[in-house]
Protein backbone atom coordinates (compact mmCIF):
# COMPACT_ATOMS: atom_id res chain seq x y z
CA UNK A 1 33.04 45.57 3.29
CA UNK A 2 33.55 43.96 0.13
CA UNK A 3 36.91 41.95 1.22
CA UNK A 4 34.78 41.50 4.67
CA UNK A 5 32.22 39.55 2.54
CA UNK A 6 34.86 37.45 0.66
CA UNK A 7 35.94 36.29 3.97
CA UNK A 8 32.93 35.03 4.86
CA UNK A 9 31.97 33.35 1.66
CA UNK A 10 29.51 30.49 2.37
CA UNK A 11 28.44 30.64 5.72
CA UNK A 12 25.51 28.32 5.85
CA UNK A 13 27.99 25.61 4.54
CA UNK A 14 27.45 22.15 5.59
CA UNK A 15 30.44 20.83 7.01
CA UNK A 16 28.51 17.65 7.49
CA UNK A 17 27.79 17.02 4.04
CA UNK A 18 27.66 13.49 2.88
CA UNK A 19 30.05 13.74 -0.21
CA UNK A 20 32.74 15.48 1.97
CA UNK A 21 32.69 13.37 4.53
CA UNK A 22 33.25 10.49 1.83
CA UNK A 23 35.85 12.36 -0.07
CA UNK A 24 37.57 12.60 3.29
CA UNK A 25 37.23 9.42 4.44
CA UNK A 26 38.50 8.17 0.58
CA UNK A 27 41.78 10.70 0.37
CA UNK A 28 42.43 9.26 4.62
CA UNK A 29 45.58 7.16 5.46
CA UNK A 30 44.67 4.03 6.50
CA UNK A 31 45.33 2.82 10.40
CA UNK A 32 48.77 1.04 10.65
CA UNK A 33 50.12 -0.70 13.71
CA UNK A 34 53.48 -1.77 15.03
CA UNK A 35 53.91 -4.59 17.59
CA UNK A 36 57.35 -4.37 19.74
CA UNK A 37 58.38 -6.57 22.13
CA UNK A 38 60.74 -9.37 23.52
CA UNK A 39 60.83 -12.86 22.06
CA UNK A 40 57.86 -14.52 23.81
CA UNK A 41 56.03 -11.71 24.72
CA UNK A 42 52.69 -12.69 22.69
CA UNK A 43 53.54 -10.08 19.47
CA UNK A 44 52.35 -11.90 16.93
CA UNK A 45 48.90 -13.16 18.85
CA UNK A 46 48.43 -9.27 19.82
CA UNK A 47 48.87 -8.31 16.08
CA UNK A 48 46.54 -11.61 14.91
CA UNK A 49 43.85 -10.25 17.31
CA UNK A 50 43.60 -6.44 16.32
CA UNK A 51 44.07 -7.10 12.65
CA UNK A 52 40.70 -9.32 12.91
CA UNK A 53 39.27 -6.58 15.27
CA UNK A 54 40.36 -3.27 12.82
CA UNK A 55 40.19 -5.09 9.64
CA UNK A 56 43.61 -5.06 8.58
CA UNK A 57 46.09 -6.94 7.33
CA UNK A 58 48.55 -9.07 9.69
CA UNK A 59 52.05 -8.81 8.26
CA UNK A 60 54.33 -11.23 9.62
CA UNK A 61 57.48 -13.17 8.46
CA UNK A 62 55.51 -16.70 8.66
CA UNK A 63 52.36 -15.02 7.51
CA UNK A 64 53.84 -13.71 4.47
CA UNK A 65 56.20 -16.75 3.52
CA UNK A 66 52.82 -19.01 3.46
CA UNK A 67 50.48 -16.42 1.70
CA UNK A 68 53.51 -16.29 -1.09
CA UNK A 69 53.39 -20.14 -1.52
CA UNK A 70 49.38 -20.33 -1.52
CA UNK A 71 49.35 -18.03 -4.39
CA UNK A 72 51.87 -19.57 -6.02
CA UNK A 73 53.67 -15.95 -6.57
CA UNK A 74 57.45 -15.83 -7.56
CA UNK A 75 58.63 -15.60 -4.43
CA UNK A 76 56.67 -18.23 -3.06
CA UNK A 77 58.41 -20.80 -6.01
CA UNK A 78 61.40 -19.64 -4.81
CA UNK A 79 60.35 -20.28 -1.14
CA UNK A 80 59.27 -23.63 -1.93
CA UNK A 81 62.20 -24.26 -3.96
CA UNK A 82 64.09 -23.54 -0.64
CA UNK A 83 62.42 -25.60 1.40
CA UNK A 84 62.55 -28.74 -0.62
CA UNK A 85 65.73 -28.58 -0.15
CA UNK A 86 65.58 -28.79 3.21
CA UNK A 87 67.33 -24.90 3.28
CA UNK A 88 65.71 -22.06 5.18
CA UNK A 89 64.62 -18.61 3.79
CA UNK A 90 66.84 -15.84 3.51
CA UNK A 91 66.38 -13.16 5.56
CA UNK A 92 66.70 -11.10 2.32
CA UNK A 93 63.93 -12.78 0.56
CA UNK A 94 61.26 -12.72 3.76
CA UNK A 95 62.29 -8.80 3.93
CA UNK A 96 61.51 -8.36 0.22
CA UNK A 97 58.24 -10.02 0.81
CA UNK A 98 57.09 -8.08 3.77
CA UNK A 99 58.10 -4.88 2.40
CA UNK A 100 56.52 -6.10 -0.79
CA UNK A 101 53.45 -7.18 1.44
CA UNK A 102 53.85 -3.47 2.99
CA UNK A 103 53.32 -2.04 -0.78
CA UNK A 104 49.92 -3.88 -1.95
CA UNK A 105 46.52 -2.23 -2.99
CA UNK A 106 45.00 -3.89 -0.03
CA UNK A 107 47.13 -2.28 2.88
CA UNK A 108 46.68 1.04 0.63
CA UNK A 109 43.39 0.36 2.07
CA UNK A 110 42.61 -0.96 4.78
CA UNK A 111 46.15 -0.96 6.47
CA UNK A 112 48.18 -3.02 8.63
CA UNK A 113 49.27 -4.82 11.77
CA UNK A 114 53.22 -5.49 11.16
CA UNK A 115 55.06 -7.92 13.58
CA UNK A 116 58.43 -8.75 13.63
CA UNK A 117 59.75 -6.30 12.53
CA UNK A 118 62.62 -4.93 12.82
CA UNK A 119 64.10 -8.49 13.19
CA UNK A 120 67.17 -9.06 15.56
CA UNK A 121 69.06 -10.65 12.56
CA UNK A 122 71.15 -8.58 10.78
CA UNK A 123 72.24 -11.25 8.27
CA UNK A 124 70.53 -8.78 5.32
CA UNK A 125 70.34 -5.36 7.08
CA UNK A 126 71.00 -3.57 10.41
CA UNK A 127 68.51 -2.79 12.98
CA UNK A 128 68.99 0.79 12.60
CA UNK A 129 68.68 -0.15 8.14
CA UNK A 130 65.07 -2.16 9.43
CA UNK A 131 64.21 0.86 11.21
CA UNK A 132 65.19 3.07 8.64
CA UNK A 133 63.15 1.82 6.05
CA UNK A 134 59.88 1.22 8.52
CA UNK A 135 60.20 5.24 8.58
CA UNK A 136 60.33 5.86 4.70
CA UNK A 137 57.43 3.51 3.98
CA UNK A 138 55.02 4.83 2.23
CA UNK A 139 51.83 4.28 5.07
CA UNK A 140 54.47 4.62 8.03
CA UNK A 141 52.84 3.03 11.42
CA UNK A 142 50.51 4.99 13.28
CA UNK A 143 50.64 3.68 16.37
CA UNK A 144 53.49 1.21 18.13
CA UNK A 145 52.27 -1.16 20.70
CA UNK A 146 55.27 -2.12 22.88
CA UNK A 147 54.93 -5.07 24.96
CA UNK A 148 56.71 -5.45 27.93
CA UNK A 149 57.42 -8.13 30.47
CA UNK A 150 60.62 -8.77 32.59
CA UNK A 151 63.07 -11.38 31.51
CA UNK A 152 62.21 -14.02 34.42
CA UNK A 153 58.57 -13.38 33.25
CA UNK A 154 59.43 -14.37 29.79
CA UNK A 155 61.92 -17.44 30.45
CA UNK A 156 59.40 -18.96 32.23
CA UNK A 157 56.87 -18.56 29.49
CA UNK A 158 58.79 -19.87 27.09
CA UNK A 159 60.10 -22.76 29.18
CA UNK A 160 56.47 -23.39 29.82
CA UNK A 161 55.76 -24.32 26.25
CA UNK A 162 54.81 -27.47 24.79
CA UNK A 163 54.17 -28.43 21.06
CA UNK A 164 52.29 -31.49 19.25
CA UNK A 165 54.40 -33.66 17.20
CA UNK A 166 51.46 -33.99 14.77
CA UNK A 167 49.69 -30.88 14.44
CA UNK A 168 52.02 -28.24 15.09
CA UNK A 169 50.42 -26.92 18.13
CA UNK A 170 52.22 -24.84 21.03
CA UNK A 171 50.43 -24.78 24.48
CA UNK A 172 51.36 -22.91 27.11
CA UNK A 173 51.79 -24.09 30.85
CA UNK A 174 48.37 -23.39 31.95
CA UNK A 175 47.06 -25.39 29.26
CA UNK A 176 48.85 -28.49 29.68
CA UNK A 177 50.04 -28.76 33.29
CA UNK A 178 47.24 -30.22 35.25
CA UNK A 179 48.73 -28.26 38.74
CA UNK A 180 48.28 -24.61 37.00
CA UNK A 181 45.76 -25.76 34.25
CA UNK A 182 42.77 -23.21 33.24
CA UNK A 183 39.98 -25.04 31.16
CA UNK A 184 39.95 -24.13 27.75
CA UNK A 185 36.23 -24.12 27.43
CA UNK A 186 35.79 -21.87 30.43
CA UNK A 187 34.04 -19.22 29.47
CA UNK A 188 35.83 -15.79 31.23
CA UNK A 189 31.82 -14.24 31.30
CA UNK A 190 30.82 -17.26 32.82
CA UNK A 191 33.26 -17.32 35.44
CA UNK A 192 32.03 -13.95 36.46
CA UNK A 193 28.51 -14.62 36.66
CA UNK A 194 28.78 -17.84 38.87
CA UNK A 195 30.56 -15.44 41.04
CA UNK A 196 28.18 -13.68 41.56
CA UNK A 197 25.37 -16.31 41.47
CA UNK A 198 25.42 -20.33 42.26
CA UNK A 199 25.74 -22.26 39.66
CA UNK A 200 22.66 -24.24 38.26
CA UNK A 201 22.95 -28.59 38.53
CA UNK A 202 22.44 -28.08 34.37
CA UNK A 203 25.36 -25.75 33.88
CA UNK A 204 27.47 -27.66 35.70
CA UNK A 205 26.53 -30.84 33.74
CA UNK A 206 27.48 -29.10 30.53
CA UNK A 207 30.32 -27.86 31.98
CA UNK A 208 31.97 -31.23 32.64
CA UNK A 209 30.56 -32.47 29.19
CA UNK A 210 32.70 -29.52 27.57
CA UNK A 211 35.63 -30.16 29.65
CA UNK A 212 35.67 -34.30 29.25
CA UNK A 213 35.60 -32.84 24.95
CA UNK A 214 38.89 -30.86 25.74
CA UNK A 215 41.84 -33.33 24.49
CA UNK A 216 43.86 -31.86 26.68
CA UNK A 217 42.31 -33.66 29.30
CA UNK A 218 43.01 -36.70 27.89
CA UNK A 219 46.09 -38.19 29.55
CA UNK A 220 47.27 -39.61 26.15
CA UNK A 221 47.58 -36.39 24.63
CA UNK A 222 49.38 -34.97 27.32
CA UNK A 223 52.00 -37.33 27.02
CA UNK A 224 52.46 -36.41 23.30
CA UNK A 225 53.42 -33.22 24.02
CA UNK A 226 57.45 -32.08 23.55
CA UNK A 227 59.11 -29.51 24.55
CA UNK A 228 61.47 -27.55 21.79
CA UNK A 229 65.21 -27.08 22.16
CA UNK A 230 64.65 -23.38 21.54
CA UNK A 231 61.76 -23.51 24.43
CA UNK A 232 64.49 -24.91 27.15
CA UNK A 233 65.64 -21.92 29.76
CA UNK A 234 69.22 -22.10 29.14
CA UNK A 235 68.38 -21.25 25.35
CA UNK A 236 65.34 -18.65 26.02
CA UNK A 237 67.91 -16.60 28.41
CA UNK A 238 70.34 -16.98 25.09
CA UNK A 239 67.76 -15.62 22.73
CA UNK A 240 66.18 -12.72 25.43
CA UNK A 241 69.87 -11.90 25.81
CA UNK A 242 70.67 -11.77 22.34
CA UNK A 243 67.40 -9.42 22.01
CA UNK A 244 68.50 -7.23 24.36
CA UNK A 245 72.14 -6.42 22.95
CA UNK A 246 71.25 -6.00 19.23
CA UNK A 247 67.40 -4.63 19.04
CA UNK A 248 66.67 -3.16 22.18
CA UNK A 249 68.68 -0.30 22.29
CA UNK A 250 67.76 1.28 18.98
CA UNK A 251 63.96 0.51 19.29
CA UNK A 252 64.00 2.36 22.33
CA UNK A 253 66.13 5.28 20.70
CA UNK A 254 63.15 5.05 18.46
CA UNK A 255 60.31 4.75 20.85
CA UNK A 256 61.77 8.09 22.61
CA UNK A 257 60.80 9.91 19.58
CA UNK A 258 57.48 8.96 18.87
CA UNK A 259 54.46 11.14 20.26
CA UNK A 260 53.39 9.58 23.38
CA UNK A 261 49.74 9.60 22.79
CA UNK A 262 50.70 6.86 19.67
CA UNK A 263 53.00 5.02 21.76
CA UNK A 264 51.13 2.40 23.68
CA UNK A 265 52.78 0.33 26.64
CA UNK A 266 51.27 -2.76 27.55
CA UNK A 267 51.98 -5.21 30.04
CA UNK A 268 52.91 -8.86 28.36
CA UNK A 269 51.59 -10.81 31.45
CA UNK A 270 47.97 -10.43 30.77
CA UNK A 271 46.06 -12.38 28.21
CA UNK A 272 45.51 -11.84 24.92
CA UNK A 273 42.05 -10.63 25.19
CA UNK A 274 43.19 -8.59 27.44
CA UNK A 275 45.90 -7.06 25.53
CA UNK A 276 43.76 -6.02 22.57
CA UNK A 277 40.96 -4.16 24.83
CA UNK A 278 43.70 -2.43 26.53
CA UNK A 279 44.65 -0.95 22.81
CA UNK A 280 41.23 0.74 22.34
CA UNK A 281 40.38 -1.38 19.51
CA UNK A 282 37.22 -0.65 17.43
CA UNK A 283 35.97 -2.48 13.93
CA UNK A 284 35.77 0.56 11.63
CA UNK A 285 35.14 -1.41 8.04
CA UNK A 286 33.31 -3.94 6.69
CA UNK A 287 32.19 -5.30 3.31
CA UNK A 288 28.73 -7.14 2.70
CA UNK A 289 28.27 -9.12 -0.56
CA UNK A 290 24.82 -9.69 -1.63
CA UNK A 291 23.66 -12.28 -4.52
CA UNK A 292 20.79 -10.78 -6.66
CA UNK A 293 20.25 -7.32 -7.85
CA UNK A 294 16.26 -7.17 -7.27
CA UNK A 295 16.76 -8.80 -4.39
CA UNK A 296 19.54 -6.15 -3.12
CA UNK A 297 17.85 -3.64 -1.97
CA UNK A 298 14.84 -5.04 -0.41
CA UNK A 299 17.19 -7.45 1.80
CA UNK A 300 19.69 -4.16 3.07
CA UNK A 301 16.93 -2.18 3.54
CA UNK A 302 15.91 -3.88 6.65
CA UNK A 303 19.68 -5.85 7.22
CA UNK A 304 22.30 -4.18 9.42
CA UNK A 305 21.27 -1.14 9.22
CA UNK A 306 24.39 1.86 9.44
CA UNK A 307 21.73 3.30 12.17
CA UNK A 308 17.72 3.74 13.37
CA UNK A 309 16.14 4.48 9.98
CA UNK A 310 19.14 4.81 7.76
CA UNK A 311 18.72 3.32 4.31
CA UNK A 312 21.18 1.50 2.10
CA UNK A 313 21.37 3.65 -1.49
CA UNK A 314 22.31 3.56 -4.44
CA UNK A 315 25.56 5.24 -5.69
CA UNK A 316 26.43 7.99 -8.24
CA UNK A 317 27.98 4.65 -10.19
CA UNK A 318 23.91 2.89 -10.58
CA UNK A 319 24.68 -0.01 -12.23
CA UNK A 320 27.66 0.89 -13.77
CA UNK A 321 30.91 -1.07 -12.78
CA UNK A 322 33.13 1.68 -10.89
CA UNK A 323 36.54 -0.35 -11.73
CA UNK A 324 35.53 -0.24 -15.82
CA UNK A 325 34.35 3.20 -15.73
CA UNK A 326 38.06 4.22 -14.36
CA UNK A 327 39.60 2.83 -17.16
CA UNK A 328 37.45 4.65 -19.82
CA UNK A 329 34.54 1.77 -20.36
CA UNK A 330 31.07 1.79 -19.55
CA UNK A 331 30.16 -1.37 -18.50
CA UNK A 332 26.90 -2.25 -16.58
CA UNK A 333 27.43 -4.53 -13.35
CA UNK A 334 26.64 -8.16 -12.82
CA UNK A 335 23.97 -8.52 -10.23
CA UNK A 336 25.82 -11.35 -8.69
CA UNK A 337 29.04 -9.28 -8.04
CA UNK A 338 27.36 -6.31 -5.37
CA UNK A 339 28.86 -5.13 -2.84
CA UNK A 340 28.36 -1.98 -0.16
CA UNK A 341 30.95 -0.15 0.69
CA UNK A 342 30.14 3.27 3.20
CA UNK A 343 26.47 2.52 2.99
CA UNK A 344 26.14 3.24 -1.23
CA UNK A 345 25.81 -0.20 -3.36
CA UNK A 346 28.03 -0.71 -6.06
CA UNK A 347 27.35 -3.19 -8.88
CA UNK A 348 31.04 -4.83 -10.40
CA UNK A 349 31.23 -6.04 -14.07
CA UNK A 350 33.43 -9.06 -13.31
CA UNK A 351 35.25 -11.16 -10.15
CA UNK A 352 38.58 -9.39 -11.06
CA UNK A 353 36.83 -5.93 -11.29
CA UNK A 354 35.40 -7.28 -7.93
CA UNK A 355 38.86 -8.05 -6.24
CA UNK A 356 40.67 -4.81 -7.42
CA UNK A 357 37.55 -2.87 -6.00
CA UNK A 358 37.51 -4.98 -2.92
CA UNK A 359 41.20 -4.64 -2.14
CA UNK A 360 41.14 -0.90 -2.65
CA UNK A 361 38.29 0.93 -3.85
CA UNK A 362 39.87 4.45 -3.04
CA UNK A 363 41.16 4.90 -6.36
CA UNK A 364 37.86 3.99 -8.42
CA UNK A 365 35.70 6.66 -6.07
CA UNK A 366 37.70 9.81 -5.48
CA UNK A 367 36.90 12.90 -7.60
CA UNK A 368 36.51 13.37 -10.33
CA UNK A 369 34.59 9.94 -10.63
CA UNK A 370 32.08 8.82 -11.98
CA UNK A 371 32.78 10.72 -15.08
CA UNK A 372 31.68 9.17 -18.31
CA UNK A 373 34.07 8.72 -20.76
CA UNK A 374 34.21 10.43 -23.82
CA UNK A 375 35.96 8.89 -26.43
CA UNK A 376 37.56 11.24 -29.71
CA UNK A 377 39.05 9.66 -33.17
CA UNK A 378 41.01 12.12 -35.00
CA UNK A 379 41.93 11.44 -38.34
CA UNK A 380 43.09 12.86 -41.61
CA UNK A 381 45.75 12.46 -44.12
CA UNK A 382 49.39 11.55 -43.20
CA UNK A 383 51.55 14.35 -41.61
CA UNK A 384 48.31 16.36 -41.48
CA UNK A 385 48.87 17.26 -37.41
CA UNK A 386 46.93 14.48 -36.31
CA UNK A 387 49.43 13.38 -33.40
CA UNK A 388 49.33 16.92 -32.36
CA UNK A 389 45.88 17.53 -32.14
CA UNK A 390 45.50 14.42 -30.25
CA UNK A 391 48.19 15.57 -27.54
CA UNK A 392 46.53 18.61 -27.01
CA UNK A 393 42.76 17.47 -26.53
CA UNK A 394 44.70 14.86 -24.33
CA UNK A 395 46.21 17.52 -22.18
CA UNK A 396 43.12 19.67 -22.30
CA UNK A 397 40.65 17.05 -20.94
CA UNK A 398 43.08 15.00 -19.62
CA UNK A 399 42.80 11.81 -21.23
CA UNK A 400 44.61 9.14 -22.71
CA UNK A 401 45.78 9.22 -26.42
């Protein structure tokens, strides 16, 4: 009976219970995402779209070369360095960047959307290398998103696009051809409703007032428009062709061994919008900074509510900064650097306390934090053990000598 009783040890446990639930939620991996797919098939607008939807960070080549050079980090010098010189980037240095990218404190948290990659050029590593080290990463993708679309489908895309000389903007063929043209400004919600109902004189006044601000209507702008040497269908055919020979094979290879429920198939003809509702996207984190500490309560407890009659709290932290309490200090907040996080308020000491925390505030709230530091001096007369002593409180309480 005795062993019987062992067994069921706590049996009115709560296996809803609030610090649980956060200590599960804080020791999770973080949702990562893979986009596959054909030059042209709409891989990095896919990835763009679900990062802003889950909250994660978009990891791409381009993405990654321009973040490097806005902060000014060592490989963006070298970037820039590069480019003055009219060179390109080495496909050595942009895979060093993304993988660096792949390491931060802020995918650690709130994952990430990679796209393109593996890359067909092998100038650094093989495909099978790329794929290689996508599996030994430390947050390995969750789910891959292939995208797929026939090669006709593709070519024509591709030979459908126009850029502006001045801004850098690509259009596709139904934005810029006036015989398949869509209106930017059409609204899809809209469309459906005056299906379904005539429209009003007033709606089609605004209507035309939206269109005649499009400048794609203006006949000017059109003319500005080029088309690439990479966009022309003799070299889109090269590049799909060039695809298929070196990548394809192995991703699929790949693919075949992935659980199907994580492997996603999508078809590259629809739009964007499309694409990302087809994934089963959902927003599952979001940070809200508030200004004054009186103030802070009062506002959330009426603001964006987690649900009917739920409260924003207080943590176990109070005022105390959660970042300086992990390294051993106790340092009270500043009321101008809140921030809620899982429906608790925490109160940071300073804006780089603030970043870390924001970027990954796993490591500052898993067990056994908050614990208040206790600080020992041990001291005596030379060769009197006091090294020794110190290692072993160390090791008892473990703490930092």
């Amino acid at each position: 009976m005795a062993s019987q009783d062992e067994k069921q040890a706590q049996p009115f446990a709560d296996i809803f219970d609030e610090d649980e639930a956060e200590k599960s939620f804080l020791l999770s991996k973080p949702t990562c995402m893979l986009i596959l797919g054909k030059p042209g098939s709409g891989k990095k607008t896919l990835a763009r779209k679900l990062a802003q939807i889950w909250k994660c960070i978009f990891i791409e080549a381009s993405e990654v070369i321009q973040m490097n050079i806005r902060e000014e980090t060592e490989y963006g010098l070298k970037c820039q360095e590069l480019l003055f010189k009219g060179q390109s980037v080495s496909e050595e240095l942009v895979t060093e960047m993304i993988l660096k990218r792949l390491e931060s404190p802020e995918v650690a948290h709130f994952g990430y959307v990679l796209s393109g990659f593996p890359s067909p050029s092998e100038e650094y590593m093989t495909v099978s290398q790329q794929i290689e080290k996508i599996k030994n990463l430390k947050f390995k993708p969750d789910v891959l998103i292939n995208i797929k679309c026939s090669d006709y489908d593709l070519c024509q895309r591709i030979s459908g696009q126009r850029q502006h000389p001045d801004s850098g903007q690509v259009y596709q063929r139904n934005q810029w051809d006036p015989n398949v043209r869509i209106p930017l400004s059409y609204d899809k919600h809209e469309k459906e409703k005056d299906q379904q109902e005539k429209e009003s004189e007033e709606e089609e006044e605004q209507e035309e007032e939206e269109t005649a601000e499009d400048p794609l209507t203006m006949p000017e702008f059109l003319h500005q428009l080029v088309q690439r040497p990479e966009d022309m269908l003799e070299n889109a055919e090269k590049i799909i062709e060039s695809y298929k020979d070196i990548i394809l094979r192995p991703l699929e290879d790949w693919m075949a061994e992935q659980d199907s429920q994580y492997l996603i198939e999508l078809d590259g003809n629809q739009q964007p919008d499309d694409l990302s509702q087809a994934s089963d996207t959902n927003s599952i984190l979001c940070y809200c900074c508030f200004n004054k500490q009186d103030e802070l309560f009062r506002v959330l407890s009426s603001y964006k509510l987690i649900a009917p009659r739920y409260r924003w709290r207080r943590s176990r932290w109070g005022q105390a900064c959660p970042v300086a309490l992990k390294e051993g200090d106790i340092v009270m907040g500043n009321p101008d650097l809140a921030v809620s996080f899982l429906g608790k308020m925490y109160v940071l000491s300073s804006p780089e306390a603030l970043k870390a925390f924001t970027l990954n505030p796993r490591p500052y709230l898993l067990p056994p934090m908050p614990l208040p530091p206790c600080k020992v001096l041990v001291f005596g007369p030379p060769l009197s053990g006091r090294t020794t002593i110190c290692n072993l409180i160390a090791d008892k309480y473990k703490a930092k000598v």
